[in-house]
C-alpha atoms as a PDB file:
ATOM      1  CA  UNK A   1     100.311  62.536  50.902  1.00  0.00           C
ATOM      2  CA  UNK A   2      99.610  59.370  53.138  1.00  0.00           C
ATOM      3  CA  UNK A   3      99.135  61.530  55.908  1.00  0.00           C
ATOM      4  CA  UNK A   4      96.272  63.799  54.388  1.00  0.00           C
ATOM      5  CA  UNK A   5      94.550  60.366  52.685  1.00  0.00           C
ATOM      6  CA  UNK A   6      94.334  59.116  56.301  1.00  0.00           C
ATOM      7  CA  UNK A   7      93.137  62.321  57.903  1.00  0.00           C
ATOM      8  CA  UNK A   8      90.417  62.683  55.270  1.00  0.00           C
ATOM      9  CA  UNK A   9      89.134  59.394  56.045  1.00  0.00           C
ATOM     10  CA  UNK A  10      89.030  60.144  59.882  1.00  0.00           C
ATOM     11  CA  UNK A  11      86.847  63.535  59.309  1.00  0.00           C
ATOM     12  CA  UNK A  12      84.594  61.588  57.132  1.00  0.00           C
ATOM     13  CA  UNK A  13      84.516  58.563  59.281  1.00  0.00           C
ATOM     14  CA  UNK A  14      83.408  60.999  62.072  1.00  0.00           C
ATOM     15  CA  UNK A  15      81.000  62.940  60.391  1.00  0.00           C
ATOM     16  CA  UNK A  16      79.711  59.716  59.300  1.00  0.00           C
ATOM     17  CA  UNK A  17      79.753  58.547  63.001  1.00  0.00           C
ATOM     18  CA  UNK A  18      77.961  61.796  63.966  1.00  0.00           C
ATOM     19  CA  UNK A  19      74.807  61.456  61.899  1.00  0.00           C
ATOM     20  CA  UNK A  20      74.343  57.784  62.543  1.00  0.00           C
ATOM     21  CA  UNK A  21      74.549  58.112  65.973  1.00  0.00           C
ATOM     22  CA  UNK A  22      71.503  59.299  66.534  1.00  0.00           C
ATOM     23  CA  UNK A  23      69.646  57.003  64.773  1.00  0.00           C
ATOM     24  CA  UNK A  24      71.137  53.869  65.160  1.00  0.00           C
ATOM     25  CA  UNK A  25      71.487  54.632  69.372  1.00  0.00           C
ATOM     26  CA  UNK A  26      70.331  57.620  70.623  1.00  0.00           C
ATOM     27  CA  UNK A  27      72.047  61.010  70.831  1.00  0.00           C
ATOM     28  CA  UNK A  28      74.124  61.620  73.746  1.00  0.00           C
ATOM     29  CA  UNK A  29      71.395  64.480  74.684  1.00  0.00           C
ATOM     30  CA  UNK A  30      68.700  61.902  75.600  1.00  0.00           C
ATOM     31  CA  UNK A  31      71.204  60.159  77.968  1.00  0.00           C
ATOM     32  CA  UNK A  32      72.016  63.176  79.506  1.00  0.00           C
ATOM     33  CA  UNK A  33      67.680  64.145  79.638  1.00  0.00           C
ATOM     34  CA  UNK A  34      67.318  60.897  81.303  1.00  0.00           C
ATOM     35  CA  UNK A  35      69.309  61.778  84.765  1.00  0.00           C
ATOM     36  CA  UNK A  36      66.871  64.980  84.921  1.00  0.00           C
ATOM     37  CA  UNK A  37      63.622  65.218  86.628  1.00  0.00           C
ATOM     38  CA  UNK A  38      60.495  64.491  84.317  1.00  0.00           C
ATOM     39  CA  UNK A  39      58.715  67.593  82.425  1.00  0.00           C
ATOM     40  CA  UNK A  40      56.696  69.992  84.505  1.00  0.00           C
ATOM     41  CA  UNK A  41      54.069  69.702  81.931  1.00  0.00           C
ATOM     42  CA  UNK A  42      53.884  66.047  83.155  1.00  0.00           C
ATOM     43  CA  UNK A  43      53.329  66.644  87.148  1.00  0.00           C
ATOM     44  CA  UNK A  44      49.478  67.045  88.051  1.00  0.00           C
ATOM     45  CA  UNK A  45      50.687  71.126  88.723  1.00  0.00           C
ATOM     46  CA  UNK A  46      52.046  71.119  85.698  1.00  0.00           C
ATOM     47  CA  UNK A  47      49.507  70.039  83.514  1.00  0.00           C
ATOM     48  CA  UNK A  48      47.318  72.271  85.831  1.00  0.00           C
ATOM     49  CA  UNK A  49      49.350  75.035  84.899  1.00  0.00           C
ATOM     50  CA  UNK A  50      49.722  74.295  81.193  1.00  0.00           C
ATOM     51  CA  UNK A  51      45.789  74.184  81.569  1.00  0.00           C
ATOM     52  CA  UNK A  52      45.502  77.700  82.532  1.00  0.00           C
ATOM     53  CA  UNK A  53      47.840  79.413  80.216  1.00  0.00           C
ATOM     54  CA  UNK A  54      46.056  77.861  77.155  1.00  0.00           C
ATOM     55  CA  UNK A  55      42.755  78.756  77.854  1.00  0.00           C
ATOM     56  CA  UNK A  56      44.390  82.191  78.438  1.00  0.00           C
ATOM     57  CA  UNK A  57      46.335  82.001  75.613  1.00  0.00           C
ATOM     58  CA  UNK A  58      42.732  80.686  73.666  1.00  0.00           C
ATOM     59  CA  UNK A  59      40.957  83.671  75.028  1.00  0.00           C
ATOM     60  CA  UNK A  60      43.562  85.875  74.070  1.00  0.00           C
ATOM     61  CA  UNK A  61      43.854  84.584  70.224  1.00  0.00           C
ATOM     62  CA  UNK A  62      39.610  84.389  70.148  1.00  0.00           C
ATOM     63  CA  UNK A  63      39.115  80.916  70.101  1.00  0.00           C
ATOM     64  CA  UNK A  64      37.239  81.060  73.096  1.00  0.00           C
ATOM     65  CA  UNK A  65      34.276  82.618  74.086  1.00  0.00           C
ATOM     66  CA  UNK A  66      33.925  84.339  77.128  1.00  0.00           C
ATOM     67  CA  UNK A  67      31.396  81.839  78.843  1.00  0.00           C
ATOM     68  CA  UNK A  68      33.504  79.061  77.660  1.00  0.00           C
ATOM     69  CA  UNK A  69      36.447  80.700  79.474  1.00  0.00           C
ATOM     70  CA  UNK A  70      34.718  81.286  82.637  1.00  0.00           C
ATOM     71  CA  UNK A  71      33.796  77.553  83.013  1.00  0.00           C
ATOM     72  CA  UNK A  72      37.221  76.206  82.174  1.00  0.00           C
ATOM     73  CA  UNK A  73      39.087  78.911  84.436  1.00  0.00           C
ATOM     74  CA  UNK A  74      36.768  77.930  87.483  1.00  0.00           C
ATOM     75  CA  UNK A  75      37.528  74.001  86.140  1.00  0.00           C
ATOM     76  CA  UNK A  76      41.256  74.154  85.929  1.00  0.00           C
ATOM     77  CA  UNK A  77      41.289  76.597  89.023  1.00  0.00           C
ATOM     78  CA  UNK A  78      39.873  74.259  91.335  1.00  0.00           C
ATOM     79  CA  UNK A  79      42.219  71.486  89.908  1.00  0.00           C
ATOM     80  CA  UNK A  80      45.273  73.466  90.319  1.00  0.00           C
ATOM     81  CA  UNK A  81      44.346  74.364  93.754  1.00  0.00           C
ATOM     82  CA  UNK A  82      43.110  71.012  94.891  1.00  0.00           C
ATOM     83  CA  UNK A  83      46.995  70.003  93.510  1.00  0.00           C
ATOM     84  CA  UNK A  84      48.830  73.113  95.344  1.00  0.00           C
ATOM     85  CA  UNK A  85      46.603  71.784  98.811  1.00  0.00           C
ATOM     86  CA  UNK A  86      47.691  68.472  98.032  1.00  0.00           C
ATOM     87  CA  UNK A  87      51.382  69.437  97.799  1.00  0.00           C
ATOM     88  CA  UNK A  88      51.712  72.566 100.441  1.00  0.00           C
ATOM     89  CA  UNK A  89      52.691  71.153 104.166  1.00  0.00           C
ATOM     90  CA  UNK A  90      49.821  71.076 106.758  1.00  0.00           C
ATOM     91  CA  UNK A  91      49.103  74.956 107.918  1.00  0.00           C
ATOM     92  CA  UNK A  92      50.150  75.368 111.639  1.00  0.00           C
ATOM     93  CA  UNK A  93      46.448  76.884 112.267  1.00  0.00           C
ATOM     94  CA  UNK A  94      43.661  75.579 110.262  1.00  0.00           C
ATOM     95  CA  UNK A  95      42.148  77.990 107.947  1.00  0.00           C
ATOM     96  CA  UNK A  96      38.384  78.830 108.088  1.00  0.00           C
ATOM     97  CA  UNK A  97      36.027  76.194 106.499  1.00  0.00           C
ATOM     98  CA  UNK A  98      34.998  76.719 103.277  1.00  0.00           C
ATOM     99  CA  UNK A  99      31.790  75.463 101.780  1.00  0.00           C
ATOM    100  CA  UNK A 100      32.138  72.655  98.598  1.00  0.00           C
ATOM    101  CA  UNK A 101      32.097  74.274  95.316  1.00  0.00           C
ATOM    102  CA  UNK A 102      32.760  77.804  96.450  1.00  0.00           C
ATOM    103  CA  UNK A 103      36.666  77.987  94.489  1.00  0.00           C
ATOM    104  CA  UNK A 104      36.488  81.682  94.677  1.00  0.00           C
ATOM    105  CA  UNK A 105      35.571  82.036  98.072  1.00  0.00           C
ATOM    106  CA  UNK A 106      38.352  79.185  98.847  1.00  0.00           C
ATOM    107  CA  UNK A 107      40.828  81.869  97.079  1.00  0.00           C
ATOM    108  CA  UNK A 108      39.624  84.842  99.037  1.00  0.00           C
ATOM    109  CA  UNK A 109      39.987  83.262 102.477  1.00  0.00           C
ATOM    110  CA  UNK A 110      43.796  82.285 101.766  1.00  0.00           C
ATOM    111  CA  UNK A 111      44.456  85.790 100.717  1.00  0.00           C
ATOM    112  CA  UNK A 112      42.654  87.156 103.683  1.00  0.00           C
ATOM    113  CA  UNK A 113      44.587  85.014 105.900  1.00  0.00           C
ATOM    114  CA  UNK A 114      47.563  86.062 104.251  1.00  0.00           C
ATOM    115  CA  UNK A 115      46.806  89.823 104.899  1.00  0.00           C
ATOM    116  CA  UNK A 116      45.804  89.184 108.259  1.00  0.00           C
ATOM    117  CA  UNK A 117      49.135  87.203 108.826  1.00  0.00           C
ATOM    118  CA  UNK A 118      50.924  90.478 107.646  1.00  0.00           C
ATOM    119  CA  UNK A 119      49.188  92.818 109.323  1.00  0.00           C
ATOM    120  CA  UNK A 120      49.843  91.089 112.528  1.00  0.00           C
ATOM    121  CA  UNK A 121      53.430  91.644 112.253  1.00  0.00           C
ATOM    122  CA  UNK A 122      53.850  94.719 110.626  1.00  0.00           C
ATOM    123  CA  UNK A 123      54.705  97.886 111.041  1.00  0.00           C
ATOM    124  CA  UNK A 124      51.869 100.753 110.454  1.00  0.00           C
ATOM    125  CA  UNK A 125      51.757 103.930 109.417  1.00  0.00           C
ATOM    126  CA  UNK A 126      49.133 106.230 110.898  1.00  0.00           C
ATOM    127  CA  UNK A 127      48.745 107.671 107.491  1.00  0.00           C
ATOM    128  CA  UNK A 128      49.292 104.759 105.098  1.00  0.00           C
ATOM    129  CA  UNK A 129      48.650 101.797 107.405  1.00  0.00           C
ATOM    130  CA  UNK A 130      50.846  98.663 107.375  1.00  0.00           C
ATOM    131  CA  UNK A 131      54.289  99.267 105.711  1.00  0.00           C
ATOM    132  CA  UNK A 132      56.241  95.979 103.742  1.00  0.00           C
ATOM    133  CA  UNK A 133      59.478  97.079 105.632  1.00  0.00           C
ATOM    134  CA  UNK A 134      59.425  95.437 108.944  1.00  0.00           C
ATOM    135  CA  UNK A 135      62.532  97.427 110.531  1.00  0.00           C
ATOM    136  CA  UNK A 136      62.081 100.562 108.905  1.00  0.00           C
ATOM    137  CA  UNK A 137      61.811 104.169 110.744  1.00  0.00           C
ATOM    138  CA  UNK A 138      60.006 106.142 108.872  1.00  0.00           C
ATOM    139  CA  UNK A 139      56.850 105.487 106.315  1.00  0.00           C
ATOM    140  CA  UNK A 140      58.105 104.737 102.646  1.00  0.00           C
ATOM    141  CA  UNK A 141      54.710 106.400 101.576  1.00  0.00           C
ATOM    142  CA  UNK A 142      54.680 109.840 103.506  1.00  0.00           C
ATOM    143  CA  UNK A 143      58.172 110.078 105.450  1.00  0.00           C
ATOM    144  CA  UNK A 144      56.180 110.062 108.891  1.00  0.00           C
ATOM    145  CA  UNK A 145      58.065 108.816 111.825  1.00  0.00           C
ATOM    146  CA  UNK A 146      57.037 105.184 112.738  1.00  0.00           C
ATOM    147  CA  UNK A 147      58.414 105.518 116.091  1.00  0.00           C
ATOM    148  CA  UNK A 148      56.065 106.311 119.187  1.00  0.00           C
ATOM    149  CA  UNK A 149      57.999 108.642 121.676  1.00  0.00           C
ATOM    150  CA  UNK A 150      60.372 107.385 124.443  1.00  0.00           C
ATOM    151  CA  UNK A 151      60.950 104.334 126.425  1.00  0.00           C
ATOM    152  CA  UNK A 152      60.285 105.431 129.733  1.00  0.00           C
ATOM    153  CA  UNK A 153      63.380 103.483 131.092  1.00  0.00           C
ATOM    154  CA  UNK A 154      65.895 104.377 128.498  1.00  0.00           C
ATOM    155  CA  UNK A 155      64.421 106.982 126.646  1.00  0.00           C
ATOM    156  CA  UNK A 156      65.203 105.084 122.893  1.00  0.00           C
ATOM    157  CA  UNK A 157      62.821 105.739 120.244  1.00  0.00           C
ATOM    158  CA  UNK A 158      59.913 102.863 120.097  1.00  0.00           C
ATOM    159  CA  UNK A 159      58.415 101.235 117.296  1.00  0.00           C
ATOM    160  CA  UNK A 160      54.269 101.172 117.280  1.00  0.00           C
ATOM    161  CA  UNK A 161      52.988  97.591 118.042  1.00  0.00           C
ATOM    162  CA  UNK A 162      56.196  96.959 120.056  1.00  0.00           C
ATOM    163  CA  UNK A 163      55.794  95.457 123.755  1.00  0.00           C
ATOM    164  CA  UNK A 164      59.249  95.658 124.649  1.00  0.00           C
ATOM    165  CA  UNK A 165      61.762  98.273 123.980  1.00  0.00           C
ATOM    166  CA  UNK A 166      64.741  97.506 121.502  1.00  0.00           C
ATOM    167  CA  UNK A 167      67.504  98.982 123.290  1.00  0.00           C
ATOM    168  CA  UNK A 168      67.045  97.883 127.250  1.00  0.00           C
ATOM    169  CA  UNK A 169      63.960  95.481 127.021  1.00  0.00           C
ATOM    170  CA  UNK A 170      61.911  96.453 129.146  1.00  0.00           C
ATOM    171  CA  UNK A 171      58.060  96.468 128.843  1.00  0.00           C
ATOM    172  CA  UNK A 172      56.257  99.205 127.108  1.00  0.00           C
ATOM    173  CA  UNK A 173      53.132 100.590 128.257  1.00  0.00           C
ATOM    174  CA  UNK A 174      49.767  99.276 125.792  1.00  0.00           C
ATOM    175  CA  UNK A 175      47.421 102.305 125.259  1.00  0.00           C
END
């Protein structure tokens, strides 16, 4: 009967011990928070960010009009970029320049960049044009071949674009 008196007060001291804790010295959840980074919401990209999606989720719900969305979208668009610039490492070639103001036209000339990066590198269908698989054979799209004949020293199949041949290396003839 001792026994069960004693481990009856135990529980209820640690229930007891349980719901004070938090309020008398913080929950052990808030010392574990404080070893991990701070919020994204509370980075410049993140409140960025968090800008963005309300005034989508604002449009979305009706509490915006559409003229009020533009001018916060172009706002917090050229605030989020200005942060990703701010952020990104410094671009091995420098992009074109870009007149104050123009946000959209900022966008367009990364994404053209971007292509033109791709389509520098890539393989291309005759049909389709550039293909996302860099080592593939034949066109995802149509089935085409993506090979160009023979190497004229080996004979091995060769890729369009390609200067040198895969198999022996040596130099392929530019039409």
């Amino acid at each position: 009967m001792i026994y069960e008196a004693i481990a009856a007060v135990l529980v209820a001291l640690a229930v007891v011990a349980l719901l004070l804790g938090p309020l008398l010295g913080g929950s052990q959840a808030a010392q574990i928070g404080a070893d991990e980074p701070e919020d994204l919401e509370e980075t410049p990209k993140g409140m960025a960010l968090a800008a963005l999606r309300e005034i989508e989720f604002d449009r979305a719900t009706g509490k915006l009009s559409d003229e009020d969305y533009a001018a916060l979208k172009a706002k917090y668009t050229a605030e989020a970029l200005e942060v990703l610039r701010r952020e990104a490492p410094a671009p091995a070639a420098a992009p074109a320049p870009v007149a104050a103001g123009a946000t959209g036209d900022a966008v367009e000339a990364l994404i053209a960049d971007r292509v033109r990066a791709l389509e520098a590198g890539a393989v291309k269908c005759p049909a389709c044009g550039p293909r996302p698989e860099g080592d593939a054979l034949f066109c995802s799209g149509c089935g085409r071949s993506l090979t160009i004949g023979g190497c004229g020293s080996c004979g091995a199949a060769l890729v369009p674009g390609s200067r040198f041949c895969e198999s022996c290396g040596s130099a392929v003839a530019q039409a």
